[in-house]
Protein backbone atom coordinates (compact mmCIF):
# COMPACT_ATOMS: atom_id res chain seq x y z
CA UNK A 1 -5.65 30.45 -1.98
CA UNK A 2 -4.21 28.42 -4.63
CA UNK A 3 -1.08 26.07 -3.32
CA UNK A 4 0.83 24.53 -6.40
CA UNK A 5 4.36 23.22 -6.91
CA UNK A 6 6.53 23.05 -10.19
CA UNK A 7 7.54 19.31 -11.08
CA UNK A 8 9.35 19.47 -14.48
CA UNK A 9 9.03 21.79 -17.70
CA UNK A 10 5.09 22.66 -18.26
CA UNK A 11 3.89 20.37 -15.83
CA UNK A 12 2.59 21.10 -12.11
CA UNK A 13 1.69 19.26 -8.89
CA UNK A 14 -1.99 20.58 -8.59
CA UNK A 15 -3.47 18.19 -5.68
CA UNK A 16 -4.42 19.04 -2.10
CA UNK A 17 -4.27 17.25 1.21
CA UNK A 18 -6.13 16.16 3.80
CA UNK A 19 -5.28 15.79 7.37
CA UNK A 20 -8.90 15.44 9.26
CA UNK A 21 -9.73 12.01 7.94
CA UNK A 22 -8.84 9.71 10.16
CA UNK A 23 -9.30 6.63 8.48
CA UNK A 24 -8.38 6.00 4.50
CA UNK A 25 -10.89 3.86 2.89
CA UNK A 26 -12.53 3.84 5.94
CA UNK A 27 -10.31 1.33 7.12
CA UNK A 28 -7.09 2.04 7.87
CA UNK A 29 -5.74 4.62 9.96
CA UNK A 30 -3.77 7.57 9.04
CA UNK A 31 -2.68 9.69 11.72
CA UNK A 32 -0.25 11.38 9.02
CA UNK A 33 -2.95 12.27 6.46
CA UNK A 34 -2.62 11.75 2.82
CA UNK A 35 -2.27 13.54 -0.02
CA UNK A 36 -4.55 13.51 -3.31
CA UNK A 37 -2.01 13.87 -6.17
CA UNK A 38 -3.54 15.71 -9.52
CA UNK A 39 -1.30 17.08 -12.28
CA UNK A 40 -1.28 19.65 -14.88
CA UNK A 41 0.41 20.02 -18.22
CA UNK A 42 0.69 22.92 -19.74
CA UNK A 43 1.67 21.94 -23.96
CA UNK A 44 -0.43 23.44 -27.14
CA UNK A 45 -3.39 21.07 -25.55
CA UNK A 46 -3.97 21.39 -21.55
CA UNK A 47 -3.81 18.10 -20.14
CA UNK A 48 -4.91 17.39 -16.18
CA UNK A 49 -3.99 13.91 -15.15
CA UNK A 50 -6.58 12.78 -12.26
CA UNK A 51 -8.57 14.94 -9.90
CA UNK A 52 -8.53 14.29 -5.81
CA UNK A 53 -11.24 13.43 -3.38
CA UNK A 54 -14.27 15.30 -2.42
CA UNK A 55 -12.63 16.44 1.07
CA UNK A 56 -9.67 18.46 -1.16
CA UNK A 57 -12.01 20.14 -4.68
CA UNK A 58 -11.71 23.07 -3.47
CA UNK A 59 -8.17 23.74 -3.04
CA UNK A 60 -7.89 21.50 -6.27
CA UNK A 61 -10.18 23.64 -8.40
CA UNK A 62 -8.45 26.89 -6.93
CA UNK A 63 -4.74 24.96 -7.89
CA UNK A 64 -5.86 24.30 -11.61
CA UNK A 65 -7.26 27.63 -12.04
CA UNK A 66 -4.11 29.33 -11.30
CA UNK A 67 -1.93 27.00 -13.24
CA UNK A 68 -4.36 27.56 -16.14
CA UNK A 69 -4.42 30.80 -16.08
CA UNK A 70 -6.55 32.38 -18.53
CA UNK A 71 -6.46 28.90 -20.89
CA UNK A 72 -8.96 26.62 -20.87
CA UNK A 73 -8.80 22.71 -20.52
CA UNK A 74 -8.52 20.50 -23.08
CA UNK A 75 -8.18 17.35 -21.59
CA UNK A 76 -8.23 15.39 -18.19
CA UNK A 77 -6.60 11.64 -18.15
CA UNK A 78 -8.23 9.42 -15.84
CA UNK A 79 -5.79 6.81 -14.99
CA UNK A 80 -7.81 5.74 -11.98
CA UNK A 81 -11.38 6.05 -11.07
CA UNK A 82 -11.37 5.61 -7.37
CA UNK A 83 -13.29 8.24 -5.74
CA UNK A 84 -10.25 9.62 -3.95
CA UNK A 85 -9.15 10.32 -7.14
CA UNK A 86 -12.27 10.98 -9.28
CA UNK A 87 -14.92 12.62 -7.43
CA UNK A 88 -14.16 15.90 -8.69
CA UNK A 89 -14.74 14.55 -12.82
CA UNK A 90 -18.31 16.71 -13.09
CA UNK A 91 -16.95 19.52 -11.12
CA UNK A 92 -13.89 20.35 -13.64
CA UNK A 93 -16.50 19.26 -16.66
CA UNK A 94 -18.66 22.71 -14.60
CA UNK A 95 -15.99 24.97 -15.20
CA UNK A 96 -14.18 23.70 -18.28
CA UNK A 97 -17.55 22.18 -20.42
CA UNK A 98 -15.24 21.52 -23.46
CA UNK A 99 -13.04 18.90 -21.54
CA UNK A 100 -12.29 15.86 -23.01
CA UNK A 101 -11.83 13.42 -21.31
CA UNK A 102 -9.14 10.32 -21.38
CA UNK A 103 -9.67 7.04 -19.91
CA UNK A 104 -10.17 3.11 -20.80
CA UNK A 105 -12.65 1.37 -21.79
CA UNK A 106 -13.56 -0.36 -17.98
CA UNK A 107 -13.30 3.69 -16.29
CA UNK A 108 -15.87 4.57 -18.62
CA UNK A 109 -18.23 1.85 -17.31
CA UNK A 110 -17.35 3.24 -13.74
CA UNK A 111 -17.97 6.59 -14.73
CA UNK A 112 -21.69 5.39 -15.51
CA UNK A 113 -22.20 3.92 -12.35
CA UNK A 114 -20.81 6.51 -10.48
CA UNK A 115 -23.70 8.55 -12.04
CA UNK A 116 -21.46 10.42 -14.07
CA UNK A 117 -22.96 11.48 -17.24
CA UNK A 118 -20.13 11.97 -19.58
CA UNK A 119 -20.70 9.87 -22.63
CA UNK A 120 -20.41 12.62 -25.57
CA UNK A 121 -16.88 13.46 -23.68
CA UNK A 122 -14.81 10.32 -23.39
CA UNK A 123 -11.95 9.44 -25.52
CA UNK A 124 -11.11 5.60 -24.90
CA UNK A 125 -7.70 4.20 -24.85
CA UNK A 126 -6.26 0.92 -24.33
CA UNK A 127 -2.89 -0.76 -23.95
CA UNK A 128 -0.18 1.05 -26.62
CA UNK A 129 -2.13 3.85 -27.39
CA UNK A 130 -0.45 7.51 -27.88
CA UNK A 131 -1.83 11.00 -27.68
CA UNK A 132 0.07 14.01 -28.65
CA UNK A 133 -0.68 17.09 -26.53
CA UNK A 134 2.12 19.55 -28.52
CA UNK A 135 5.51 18.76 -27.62
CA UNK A 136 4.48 16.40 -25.65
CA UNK A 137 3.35 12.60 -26.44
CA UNK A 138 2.52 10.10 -24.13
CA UNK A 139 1.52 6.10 -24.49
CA UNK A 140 -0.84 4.66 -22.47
CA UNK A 141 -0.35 1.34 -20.40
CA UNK A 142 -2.64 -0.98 -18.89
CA UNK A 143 -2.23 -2.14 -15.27
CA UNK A 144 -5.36 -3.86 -14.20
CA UNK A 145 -6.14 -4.77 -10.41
CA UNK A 146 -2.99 -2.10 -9.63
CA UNK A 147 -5.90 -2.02 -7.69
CA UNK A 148 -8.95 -2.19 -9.55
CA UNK A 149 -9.47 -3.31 -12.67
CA UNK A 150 -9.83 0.29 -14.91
CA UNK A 151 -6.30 1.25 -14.13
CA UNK A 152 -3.85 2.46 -16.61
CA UNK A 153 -0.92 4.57 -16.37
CA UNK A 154 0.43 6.87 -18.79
CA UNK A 155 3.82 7.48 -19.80
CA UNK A 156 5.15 10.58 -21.51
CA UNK A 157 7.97 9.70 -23.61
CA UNK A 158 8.82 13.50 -24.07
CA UNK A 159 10.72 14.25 -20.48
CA UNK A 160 10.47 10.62 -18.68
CA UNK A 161 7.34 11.47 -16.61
CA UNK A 162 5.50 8.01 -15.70
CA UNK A 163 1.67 8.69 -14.11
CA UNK A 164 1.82 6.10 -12.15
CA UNK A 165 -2.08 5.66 -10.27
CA UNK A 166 -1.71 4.17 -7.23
CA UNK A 167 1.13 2.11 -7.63
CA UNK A 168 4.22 3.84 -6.02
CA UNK A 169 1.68 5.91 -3.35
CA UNK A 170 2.29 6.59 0.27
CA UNK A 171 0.30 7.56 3.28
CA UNK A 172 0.94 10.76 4.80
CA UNK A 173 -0.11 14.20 3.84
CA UNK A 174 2.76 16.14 2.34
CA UNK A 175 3.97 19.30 4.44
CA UNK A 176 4.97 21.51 1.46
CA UNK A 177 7.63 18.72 0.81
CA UNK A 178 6.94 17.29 -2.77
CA UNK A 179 9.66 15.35 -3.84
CA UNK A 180 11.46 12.39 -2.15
CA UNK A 181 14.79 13.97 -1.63
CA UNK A 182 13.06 16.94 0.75
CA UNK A 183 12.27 13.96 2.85
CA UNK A 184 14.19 11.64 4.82
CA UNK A 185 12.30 9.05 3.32
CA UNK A 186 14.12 5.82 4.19
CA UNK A 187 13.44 6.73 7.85
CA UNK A 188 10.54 8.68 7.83
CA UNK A 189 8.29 7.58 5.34
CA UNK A 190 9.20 3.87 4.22
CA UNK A 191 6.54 1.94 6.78
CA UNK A 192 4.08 4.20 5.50
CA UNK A 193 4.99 3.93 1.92
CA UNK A 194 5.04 -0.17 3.17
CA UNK A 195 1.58 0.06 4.73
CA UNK A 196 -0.18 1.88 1.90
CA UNK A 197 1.32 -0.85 -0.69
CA UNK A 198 0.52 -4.08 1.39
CA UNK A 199 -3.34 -3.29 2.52
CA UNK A 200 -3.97 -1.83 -0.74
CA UNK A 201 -2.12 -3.09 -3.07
CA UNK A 202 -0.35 -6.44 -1.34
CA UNK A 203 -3.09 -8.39 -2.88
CA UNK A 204 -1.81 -8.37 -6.43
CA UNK A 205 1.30 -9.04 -6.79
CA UNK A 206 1.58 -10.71 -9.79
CA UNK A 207 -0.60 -7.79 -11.43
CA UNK A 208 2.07 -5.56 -10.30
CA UNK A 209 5.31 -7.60 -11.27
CA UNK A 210 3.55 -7.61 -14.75
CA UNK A 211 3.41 -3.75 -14.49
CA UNK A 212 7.26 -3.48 -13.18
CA UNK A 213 7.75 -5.66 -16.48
CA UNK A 214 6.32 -2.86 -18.65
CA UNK A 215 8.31 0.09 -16.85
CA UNK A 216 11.19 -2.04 -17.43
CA UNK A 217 10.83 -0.95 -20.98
CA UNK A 218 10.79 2.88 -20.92
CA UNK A 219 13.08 5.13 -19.27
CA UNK A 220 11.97 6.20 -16.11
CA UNK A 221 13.09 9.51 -14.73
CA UNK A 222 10.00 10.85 -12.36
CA UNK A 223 7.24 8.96 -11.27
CA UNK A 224 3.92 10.96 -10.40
CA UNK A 225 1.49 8.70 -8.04
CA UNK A 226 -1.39 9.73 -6.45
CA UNK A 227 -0.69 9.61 -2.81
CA UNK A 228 2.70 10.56 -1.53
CA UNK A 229 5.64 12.23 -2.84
CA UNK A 230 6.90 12.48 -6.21
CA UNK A 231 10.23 10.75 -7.15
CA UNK A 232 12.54 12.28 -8.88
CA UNK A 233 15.50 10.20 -8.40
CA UNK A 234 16.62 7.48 -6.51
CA UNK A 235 14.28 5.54 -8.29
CA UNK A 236 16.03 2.12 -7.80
CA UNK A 237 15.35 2.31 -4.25
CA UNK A 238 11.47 2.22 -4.43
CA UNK A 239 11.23 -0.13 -7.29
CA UNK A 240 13.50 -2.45 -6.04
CA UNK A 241 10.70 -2.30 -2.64
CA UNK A 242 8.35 -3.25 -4.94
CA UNK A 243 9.66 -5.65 -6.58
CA UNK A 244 10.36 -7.47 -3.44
CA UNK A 245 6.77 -6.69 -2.22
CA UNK A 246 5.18 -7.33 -5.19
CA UNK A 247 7.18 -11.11 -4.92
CA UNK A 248 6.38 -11.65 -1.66
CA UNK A 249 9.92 -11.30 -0.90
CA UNK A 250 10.58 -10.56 2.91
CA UNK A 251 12.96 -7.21 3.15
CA UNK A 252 14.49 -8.32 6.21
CA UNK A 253 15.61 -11.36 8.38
CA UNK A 254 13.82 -10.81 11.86
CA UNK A 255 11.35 -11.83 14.23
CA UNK A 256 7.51 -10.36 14.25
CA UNK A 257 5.73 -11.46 17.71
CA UNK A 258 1.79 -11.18 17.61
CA UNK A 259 0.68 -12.25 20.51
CA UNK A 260 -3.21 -12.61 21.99
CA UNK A 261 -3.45 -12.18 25.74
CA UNK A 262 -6.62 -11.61 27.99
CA UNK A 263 -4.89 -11.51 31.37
CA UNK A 264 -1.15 -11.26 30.61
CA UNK A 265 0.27 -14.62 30.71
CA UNK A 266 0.53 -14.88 26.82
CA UNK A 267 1.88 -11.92 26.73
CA UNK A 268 4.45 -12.86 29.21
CA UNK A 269 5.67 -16.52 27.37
CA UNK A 270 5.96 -14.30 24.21
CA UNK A 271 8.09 -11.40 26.44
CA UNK A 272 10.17 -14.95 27.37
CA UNK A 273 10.64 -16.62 24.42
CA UNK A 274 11.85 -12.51 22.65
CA UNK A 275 14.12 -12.09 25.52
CA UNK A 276 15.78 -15.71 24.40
CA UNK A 277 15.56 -14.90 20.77
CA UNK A 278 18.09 -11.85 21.73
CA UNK A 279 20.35 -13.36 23.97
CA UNK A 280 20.97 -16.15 21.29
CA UNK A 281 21.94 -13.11 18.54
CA UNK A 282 18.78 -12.33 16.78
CA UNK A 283 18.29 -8.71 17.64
CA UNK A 284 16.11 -7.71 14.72
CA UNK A 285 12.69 -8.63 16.76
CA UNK A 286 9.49 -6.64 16.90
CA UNK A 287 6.50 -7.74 19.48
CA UNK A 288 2.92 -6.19 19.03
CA UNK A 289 -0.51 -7.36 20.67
CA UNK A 290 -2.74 -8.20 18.00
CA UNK A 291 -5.70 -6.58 20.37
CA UNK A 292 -3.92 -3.02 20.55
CA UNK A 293 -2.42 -2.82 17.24
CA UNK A 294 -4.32 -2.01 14.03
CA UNK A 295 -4.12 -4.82 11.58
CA UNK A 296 -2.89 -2.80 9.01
CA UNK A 297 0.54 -2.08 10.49
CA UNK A 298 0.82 -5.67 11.28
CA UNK A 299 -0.28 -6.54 7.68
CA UNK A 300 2.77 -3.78 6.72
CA UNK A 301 5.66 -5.63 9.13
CA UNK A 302 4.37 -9.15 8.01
CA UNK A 303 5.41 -8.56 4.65
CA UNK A 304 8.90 -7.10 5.97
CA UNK A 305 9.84 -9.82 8.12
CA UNK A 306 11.31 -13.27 7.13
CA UNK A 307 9.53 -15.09 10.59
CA UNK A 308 6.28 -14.58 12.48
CA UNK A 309 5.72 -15.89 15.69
CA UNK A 310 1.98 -16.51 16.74
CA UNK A 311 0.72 -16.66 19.99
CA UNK A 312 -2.67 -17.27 20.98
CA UNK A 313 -4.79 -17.66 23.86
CA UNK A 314 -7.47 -20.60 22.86
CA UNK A 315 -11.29 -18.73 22.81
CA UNK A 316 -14.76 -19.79 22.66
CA UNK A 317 -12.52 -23.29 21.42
CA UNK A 318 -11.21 -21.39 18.63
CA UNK A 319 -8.68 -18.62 17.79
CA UNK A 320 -8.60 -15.69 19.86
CA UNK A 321 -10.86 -13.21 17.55
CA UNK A 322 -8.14 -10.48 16.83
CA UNK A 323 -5.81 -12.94 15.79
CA UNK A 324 -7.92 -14.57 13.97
CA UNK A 325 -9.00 -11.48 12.06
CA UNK A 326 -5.13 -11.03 11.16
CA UNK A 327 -4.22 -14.18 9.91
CA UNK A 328 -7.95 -13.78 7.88
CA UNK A 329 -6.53 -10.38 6.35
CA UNK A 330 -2.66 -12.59 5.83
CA UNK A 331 -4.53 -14.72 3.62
CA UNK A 332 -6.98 -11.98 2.31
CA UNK A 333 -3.92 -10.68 1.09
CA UNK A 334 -1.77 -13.44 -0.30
CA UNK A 335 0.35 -13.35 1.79
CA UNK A 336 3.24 -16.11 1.21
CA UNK A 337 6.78 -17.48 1.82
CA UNK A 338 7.18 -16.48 5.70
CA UNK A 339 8.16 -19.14 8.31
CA UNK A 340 5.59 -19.26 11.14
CA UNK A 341 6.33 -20.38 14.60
CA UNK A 342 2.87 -21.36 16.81
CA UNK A 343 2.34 -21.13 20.68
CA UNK A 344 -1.00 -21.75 21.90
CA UNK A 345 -2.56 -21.15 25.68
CA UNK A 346 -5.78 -22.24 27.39
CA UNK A 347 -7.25 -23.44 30.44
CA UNK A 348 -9.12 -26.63 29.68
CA UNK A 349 -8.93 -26.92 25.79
CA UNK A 350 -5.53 -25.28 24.28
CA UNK A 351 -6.61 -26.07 20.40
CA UNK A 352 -5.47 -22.53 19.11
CA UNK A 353 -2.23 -23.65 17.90
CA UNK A 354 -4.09 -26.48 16.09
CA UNK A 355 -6.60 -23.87 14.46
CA UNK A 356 -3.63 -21.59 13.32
CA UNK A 357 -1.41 -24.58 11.14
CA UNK A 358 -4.85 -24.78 9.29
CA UNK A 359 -5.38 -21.60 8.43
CA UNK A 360 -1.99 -21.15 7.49
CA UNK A 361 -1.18 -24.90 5.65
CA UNK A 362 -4.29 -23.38 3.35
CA UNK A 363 -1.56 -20.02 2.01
CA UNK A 364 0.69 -20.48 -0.53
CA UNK A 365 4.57 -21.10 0.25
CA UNK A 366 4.32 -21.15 4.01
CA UNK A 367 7.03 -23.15 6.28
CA UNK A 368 5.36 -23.46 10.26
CA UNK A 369 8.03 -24.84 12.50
CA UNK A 370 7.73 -27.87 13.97
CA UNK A 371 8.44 -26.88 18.04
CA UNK A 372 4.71 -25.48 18.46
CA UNK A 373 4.26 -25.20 22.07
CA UNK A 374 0.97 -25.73 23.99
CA UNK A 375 0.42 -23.60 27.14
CA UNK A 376 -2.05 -24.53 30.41
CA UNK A 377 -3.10 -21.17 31.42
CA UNK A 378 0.53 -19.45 31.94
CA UNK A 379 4.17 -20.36 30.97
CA UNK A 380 6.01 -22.47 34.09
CA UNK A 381 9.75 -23.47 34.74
CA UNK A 382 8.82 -26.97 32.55
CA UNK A 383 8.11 -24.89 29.65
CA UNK A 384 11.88 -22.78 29.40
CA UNK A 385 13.42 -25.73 27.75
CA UNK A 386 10.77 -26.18 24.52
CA UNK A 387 11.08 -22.00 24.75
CA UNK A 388 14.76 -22.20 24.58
CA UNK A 389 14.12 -24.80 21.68
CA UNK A 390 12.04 -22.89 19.78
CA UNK A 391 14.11 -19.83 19.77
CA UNK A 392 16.99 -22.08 18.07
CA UNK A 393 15.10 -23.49 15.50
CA UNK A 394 14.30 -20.09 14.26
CA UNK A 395 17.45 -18.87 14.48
CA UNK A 396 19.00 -22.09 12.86
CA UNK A 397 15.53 -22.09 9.88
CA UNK A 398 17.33 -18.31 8.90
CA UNK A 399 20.69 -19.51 8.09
């Protein structure tokens, strides 16, 4: 049974979603599902923008069928050839063998080595070209690594639609809610819309700020992704997000505590030295073990909070492995311009601490406070005055 939605004039939401896979990319988890995003135009010319993964064709196929109607397809736009978002290329090409179809010059190569033998169909486009479809005319803009390097998005200059690929997604699988305004999305959605961006995106930011540059330059009124909902107003919200993302730009003043514990007395200096951070007035603190929490939601807060605090039991004489798989994926990520605090534990050789201020002096833009604190085994009563130090030079580095 075919499940579409109506987005503007002659143009229809035609994607599916999936809420068995548990992990996107294979990677990161999403208990909330996600949503494959494909779109239909319906102008003199047919026009599909993007198909969806494997796990969704079906419901895909039977949503484009019913749109179509008794019309064929004349042309499918591949602004992205990610196989969440292209693996269903030969299956339209089945049922619609007269589909041309869109794409640059670097998705064609991608379509050959994904096996997909489409030469005699491809139409190749680069930055600044235009199609007309009817009514309808759209230009096509480049935005390479936003996240690999085929990607363009396309523009239609006749009602303000922008295609955006995977810029402007969100995890989460849509529950019949479409647009941004059916959901409360500044409290429901945001850290997933944050997530998705920094593990997938977070890595080029300057490819994106170059994008937000171009976008500047046309106006804007709906922006179609391919994950998440579809925004229809409001836009300044999410772009200003970006922006700040995309800038490395922390959203918020606060206090992230990752902490690495085997037995609990980590756990407990870092329980100490939050309590203290309260008391003195900085309420905006979040505390997550680095063993129990998937790195991707601490990649997500790291890029919304202005200070991290790091606290590590020393292991096998080096950083404890979680942690040091987090601070890997900081860097992975380019990560920059967050103030670091360092607290460091171990029995006979406390050298964590140590180990951390290299890893981090090697990112760009990064300020680690001076107060580190080394730990023998557990916090004691000697320790509450370098704790109670600590906690006021962050407070006093926000100001």
């Amino acid at each position: 049974m075919y499940c579409v939605r109506k987005i503007v004039d002659d143009l229809y939401w035609v994607g599916g979603n999936d809420r068995r896979l548990s992990l996107f990319e294979n990677i990161h988890p999403i208990p909330k599902g996600v949503s494959y995003n494909s779109y239909l135009l319906l102008d003199e010319k047919t026009v599909l923008f993007d198909t969806v993964d494997w796990s969704v064709c079906r419901q895909f196929l039977e949503n484009v069928k019913e749109v179509l109607g008794n019309r064929s397809l004349d042309y499918m736009v591949i602004n992205h050839m990610e196989p969440d978002h292209a693996a269903c290329i030969e299956e339209v090409i089945l049922r619609y063998p007269n589909v041309k179809i869109i794409c640059t010059e670097k998705a064609f190569m991608f379509m050959n080595q994904f096996g997909f033998n489409v030469d005699d169909k491809v139409i190749k486009v680069k930055e600044g070209d235009t199609m007309s479809f009817g009514k309808h005319k759209v230009v096509f803009i480049a935005a390479p690594m936003v996240h690999w390097p085929e990607v363009m998005v396309t523009y239609d200059t006749t009602n303000g639609v922008l295609f955006s690929a995977d810029a402007f997604g969100t995890f989460g699988a849509l529950d019949g809610k479409l647009f941004n305004d059916e959901v409360d999305f500044k409290r429901n959605c945001i850290d997933e819309a944050r997530r998705y961006y920094t593990n997938i995106v977070g890595k080029y930011g300057p490819h994106v700020q170059a994008l937000l540059k171009k976008a500047g330059k046309v106006d804007i009124k709906v922006i179609c992704p391919l994950h998440g909902p579809v925004w229809r107003n409001d836009l300044g919200y999410f772009l200003d997000k970006y922006d700040k993302w995309s800038r490395y730009e922390p959203e918020e003043k606060g206090v992230m505590i990752v902490y690495a514990s085997m037995y609990g007395n980590t756990e407990s200096a870092a329980n100490y030295l939050a309590a203290r951070l309260v008391e003195k007035g900085m309420t905006n603190v979040a505390m997550y073990d680095v063993s129990q929490t998937h790195v991707s939601y601490l990649i997500s807060d790291t890029f919304k909070y202005s200070h991290v605090i790091l606290a590590s039991v020393t292991y096998n004489l080096n950083i404890y492995p979680p942690m040091l798989g987090y601070i890997m994926d900081m860097k992975a990520l380019n990560l920059q311009k967050r103030t670091f605090a360092l607290i460091e534990n171990g029995s006979w050789a406390p050298q964590s601490g140590k180990l951390m201020a290299e890893l981090l002096d090697g990112m760009k833009e990064m300020t680690i406070l001076d107060n580190e604190i080394s730990l023998n085994s557990s916090m004691k009563e000697d320790d509450a005055d370098s704790m109670n130090a600590l906690a006021d030079s962050i407070i006093e580095s926000m100001k």
